[in-house]
Protein backbone atom coordinates (compact mmCIF):
# COMPACT_ATOMS: atom_id res chain seq x y z
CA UNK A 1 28.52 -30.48 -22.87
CA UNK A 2 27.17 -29.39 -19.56
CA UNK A 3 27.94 -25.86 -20.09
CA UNK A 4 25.97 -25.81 -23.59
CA UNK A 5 23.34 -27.60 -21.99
CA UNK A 6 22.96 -25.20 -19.07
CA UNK A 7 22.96 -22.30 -22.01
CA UNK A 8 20.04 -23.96 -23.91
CA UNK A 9 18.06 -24.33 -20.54
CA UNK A 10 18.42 -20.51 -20.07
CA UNK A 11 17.78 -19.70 -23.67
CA UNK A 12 14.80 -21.80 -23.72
CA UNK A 13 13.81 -20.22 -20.08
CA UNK A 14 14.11 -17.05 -21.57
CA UNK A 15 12.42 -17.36 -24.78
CA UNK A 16 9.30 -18.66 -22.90
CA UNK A 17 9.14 -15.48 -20.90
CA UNK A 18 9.68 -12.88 -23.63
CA UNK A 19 6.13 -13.34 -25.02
CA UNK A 20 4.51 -12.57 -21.69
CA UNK A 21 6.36 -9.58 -21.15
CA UNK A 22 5.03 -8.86 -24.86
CA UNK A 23 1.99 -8.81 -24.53
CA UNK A 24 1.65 -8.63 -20.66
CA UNK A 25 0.58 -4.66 -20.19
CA UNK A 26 0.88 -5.46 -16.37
CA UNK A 27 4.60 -5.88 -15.74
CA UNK A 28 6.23 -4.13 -12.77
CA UNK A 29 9.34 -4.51 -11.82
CA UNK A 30 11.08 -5.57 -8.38
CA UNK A 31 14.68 -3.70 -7.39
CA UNK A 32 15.98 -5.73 -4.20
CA UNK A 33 19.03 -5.93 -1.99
CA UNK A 34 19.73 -9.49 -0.21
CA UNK A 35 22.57 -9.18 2.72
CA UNK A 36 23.98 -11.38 4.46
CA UNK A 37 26.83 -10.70 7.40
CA UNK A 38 28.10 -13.45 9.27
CA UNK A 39 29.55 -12.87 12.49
CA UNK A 40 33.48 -14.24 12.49
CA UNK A 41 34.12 -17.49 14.46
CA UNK A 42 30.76 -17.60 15.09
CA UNK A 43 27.68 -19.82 13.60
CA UNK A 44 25.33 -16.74 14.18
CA UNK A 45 24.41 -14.04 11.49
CA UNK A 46 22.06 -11.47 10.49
CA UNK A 47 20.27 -11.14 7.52
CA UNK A 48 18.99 -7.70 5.81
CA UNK A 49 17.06 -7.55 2.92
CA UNK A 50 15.26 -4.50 1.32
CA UNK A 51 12.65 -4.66 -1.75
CA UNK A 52 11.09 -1.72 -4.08
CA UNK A 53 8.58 -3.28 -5.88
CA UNK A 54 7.01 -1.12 -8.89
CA UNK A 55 3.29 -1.69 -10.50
CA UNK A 56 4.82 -0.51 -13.44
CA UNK A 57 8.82 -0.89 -14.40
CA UNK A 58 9.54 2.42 -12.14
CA UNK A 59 7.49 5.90 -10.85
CA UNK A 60 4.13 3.91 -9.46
CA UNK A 61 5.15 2.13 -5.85
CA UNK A 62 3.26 -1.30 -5.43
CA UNK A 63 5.29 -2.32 -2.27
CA UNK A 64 7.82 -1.19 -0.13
CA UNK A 65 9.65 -4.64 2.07
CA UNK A 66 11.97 -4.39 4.49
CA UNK A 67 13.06 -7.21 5.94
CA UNK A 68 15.66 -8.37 9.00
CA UNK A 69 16.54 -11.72 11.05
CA UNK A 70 18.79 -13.48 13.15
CA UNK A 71 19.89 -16.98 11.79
CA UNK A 72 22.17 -19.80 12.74
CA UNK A 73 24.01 -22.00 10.66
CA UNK A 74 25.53 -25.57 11.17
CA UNK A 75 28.86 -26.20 10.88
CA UNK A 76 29.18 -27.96 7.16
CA UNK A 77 26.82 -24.72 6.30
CA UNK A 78 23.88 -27.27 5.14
CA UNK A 79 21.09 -25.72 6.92
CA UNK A 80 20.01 -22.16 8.44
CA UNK A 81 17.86 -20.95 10.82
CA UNK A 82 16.07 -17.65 10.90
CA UNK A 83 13.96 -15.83 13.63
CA UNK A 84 12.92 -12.43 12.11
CA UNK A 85 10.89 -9.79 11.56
CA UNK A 86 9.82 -7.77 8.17
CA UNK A 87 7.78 -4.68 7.41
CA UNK A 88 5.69 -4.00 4.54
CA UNK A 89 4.05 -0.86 2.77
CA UNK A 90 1.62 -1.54 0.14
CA UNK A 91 0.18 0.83 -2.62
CA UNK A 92 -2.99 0.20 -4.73
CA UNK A 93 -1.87 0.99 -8.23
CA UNK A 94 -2.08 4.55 -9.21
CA UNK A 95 -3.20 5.64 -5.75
CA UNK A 96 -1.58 8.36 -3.34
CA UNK A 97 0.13 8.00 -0.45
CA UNK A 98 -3.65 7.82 1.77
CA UNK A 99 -4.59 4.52 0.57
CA UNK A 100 -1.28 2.78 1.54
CA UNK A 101 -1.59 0.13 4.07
CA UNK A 102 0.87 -1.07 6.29
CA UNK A 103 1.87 -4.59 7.75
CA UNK A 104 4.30 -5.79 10.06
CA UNK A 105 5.52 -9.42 9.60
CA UNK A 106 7.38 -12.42 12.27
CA UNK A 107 8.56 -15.26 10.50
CA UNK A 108 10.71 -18.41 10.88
CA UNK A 109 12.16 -20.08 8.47
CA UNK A 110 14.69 -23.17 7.47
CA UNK A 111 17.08 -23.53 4.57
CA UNK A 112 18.84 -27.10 3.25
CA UNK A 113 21.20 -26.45 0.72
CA UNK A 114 22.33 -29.58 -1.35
CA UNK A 115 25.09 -29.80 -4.10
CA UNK A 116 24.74 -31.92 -7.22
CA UNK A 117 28.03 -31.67 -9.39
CA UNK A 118 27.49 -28.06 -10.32
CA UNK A 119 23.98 -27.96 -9.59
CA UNK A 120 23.15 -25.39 -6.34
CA UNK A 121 20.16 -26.17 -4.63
CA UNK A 122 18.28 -24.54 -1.55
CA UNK A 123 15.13 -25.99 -0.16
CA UNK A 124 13.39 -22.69 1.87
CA UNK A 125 10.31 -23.18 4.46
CA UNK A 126 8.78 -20.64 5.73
CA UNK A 127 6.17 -19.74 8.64
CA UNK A 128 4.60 -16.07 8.63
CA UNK A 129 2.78 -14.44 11.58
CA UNK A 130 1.07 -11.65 9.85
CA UNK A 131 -0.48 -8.25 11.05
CA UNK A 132 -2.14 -6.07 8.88
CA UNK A 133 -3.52 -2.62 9.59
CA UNK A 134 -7.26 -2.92 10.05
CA UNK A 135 -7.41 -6.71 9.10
CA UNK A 136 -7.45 -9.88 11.06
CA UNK A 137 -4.43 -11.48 12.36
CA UNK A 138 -3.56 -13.98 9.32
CA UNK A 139 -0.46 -16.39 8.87
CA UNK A 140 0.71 -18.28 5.67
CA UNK A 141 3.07 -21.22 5.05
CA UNK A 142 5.66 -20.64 2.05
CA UNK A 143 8.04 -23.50 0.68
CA UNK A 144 10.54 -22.42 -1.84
CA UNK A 145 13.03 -23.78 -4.56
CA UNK A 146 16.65 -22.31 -5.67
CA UNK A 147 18.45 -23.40 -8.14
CA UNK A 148 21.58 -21.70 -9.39
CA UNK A 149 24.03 -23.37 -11.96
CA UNK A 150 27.44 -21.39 -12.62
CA UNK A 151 28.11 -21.67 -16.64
CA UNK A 152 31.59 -21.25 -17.22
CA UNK A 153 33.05 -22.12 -13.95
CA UNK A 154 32.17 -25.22 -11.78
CA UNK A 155 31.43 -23.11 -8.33
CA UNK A 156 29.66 -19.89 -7.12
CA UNK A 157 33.28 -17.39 -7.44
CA UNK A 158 34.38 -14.64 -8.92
CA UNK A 159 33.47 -14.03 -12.60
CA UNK A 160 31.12 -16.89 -12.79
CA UNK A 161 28.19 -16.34 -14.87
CA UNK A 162 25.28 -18.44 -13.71
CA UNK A 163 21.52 -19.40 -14.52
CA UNK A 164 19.11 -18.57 -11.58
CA UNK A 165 15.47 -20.38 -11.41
CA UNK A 166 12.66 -20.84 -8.65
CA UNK A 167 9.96 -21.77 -7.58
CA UNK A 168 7.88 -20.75 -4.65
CA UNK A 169 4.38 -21.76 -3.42
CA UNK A 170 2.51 -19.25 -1.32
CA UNK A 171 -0.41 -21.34 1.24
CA UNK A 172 -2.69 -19.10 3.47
CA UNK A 173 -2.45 -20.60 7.13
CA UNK A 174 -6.49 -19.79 7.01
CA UNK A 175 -9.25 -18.77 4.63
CA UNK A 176 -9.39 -14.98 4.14
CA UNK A 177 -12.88 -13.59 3.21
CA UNK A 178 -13.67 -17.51 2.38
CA UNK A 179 -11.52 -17.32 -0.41
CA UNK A 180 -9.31 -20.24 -0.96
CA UNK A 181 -6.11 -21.23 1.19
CA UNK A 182 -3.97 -21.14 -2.20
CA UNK A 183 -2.67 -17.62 -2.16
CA UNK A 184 -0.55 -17.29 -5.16
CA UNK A 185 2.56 -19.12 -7.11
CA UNK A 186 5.77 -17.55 -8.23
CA UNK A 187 8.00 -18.98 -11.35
CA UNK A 188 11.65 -16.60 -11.95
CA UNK A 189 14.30 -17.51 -14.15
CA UNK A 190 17.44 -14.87 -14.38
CA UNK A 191 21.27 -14.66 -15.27
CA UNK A 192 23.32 -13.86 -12.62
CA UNK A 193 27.04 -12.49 -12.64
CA UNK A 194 29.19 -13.34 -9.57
CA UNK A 195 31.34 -9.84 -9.06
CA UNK A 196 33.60 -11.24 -6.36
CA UNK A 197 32.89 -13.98 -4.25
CA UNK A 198 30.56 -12.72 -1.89
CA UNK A 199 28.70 -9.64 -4.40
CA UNK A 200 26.14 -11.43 -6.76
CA UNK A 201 24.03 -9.76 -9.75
CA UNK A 202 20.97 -11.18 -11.27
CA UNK A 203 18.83 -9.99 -13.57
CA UNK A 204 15.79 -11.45 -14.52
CA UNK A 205 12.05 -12.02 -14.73
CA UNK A 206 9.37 -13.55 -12.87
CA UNK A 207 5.58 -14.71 -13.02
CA UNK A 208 3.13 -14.02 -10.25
CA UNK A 209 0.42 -16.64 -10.07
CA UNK A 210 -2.79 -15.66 -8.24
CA UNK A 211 -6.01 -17.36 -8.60
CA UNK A 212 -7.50 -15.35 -10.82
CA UNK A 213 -4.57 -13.50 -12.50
CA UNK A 214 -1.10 -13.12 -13.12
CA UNK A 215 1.29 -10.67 -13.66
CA UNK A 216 5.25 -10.32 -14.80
CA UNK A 217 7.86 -8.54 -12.77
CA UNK A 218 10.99 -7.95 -14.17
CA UNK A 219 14.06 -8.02 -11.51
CA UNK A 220 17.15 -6.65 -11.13
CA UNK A 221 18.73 -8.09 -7.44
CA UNK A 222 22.51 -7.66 -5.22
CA UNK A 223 23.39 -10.45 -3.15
CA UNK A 224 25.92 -9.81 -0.74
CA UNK A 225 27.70 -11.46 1.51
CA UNK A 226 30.35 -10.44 3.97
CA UNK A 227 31.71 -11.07 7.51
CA UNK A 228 31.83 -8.48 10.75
């Protein structure tokens, strides 16, 4: 029963997407790598992340993210903390390489991860310190929920199939050009495929909520992780 219901969650998911990507002539499309290598007998790690994000599915560069930090995890592995720092290149669509503009990014951050039967959940608060070329020093609050249910296993190993959703609410620390302090809201659901225990695929689709638009971006991510 629970693995038929999890399937009619994801078709349903699914099925409510497909018309937006229809009839959506904005969808990009977001190719990302998620690392994470955890030092051995040791409660430190250091996470790695890298995202090519497309205006259109590939060819036109929206965004270029690079992302690093060093985190600490408790002992049950219920919580993490990060200290880090990411980079970001951003392109105005159909624009040359001139009008890119550049921002470099500190964050903190905490993750809770609870268990319910099957049911994966990770709560994700984060703080941003941002500096953007030629604009004023900004920050922004994001909170974040993951959900990830394996199908046709009961836990996150190898060859489990699994339905991936989130949520994640984007709050500007201040107003920018008196605009408001809601920056934007993002809604992904995806099927992921674990390839051994610690190599993750998902493949998916998301909706970008801004105040005045929206936009779809499909996404194809690797999560990996591994020990040094």
């Amino acid at each position: 029963m629970i693995k038929k219901s999890v399937f009619l969650i994801l078709i349903s998911l699914f099925g409510a997407c497909l018309p937006g990507i229809a009839q959506n002539q904005e969808t990009g499309a977001w190719y990302i790598y998620f690392g994470n290598a955890r030092f051995r007998n040791s409660p430190l790690s250091i996470h790695a992340e890298a995202q090519y994000r497309n205006h259109n599915i590939i060819g036109d560069l929206e965004q270029l993210l690079l992302r690093t930090g060093l985190q600490y995890n408790l002992k049950d592995n219920l919580a993490t903390f990060t200290a880090g720092y990411g980079f970001v290149r951003s392109e105005p669509e159909g624009s040359d390489n001139r009008s890119a503009t550049t921002e470099n990014r500190i964050y903190q951050e905490a993750l809770l991860r609870q268990g319910i039967g099957r049911v994966r959940l990770i709560h994700r608060f984060r703080y941003e310190q941002r500096f953007i070329a030629d604009q004023d020093f900004r920050t922004r609050y994001r909170y974040a929920l993951f959900i990830n249910i394996p199908v046709n296993q009961k836990n996150m190993t190898k060859k489990a199939w699994y339905v991936a959703l989130y949520n994640e609410v984007f709050i500007n620390g201040q107003k920018i050009n008196n605009g408001p302090v809601f920056d934007r809201d993002r809604v992904y659901a995806a099927l992921g495929y674990m390839i051994s225990d610690k190599l993750g695929l998902q493949a998916g689709y998301m909706s970008q909520i801004l105040e005045t638009k929206s936009k779809g971006q499909l996404q194809l991510s690797l999560h990996h992780n591994f020990r040094l």
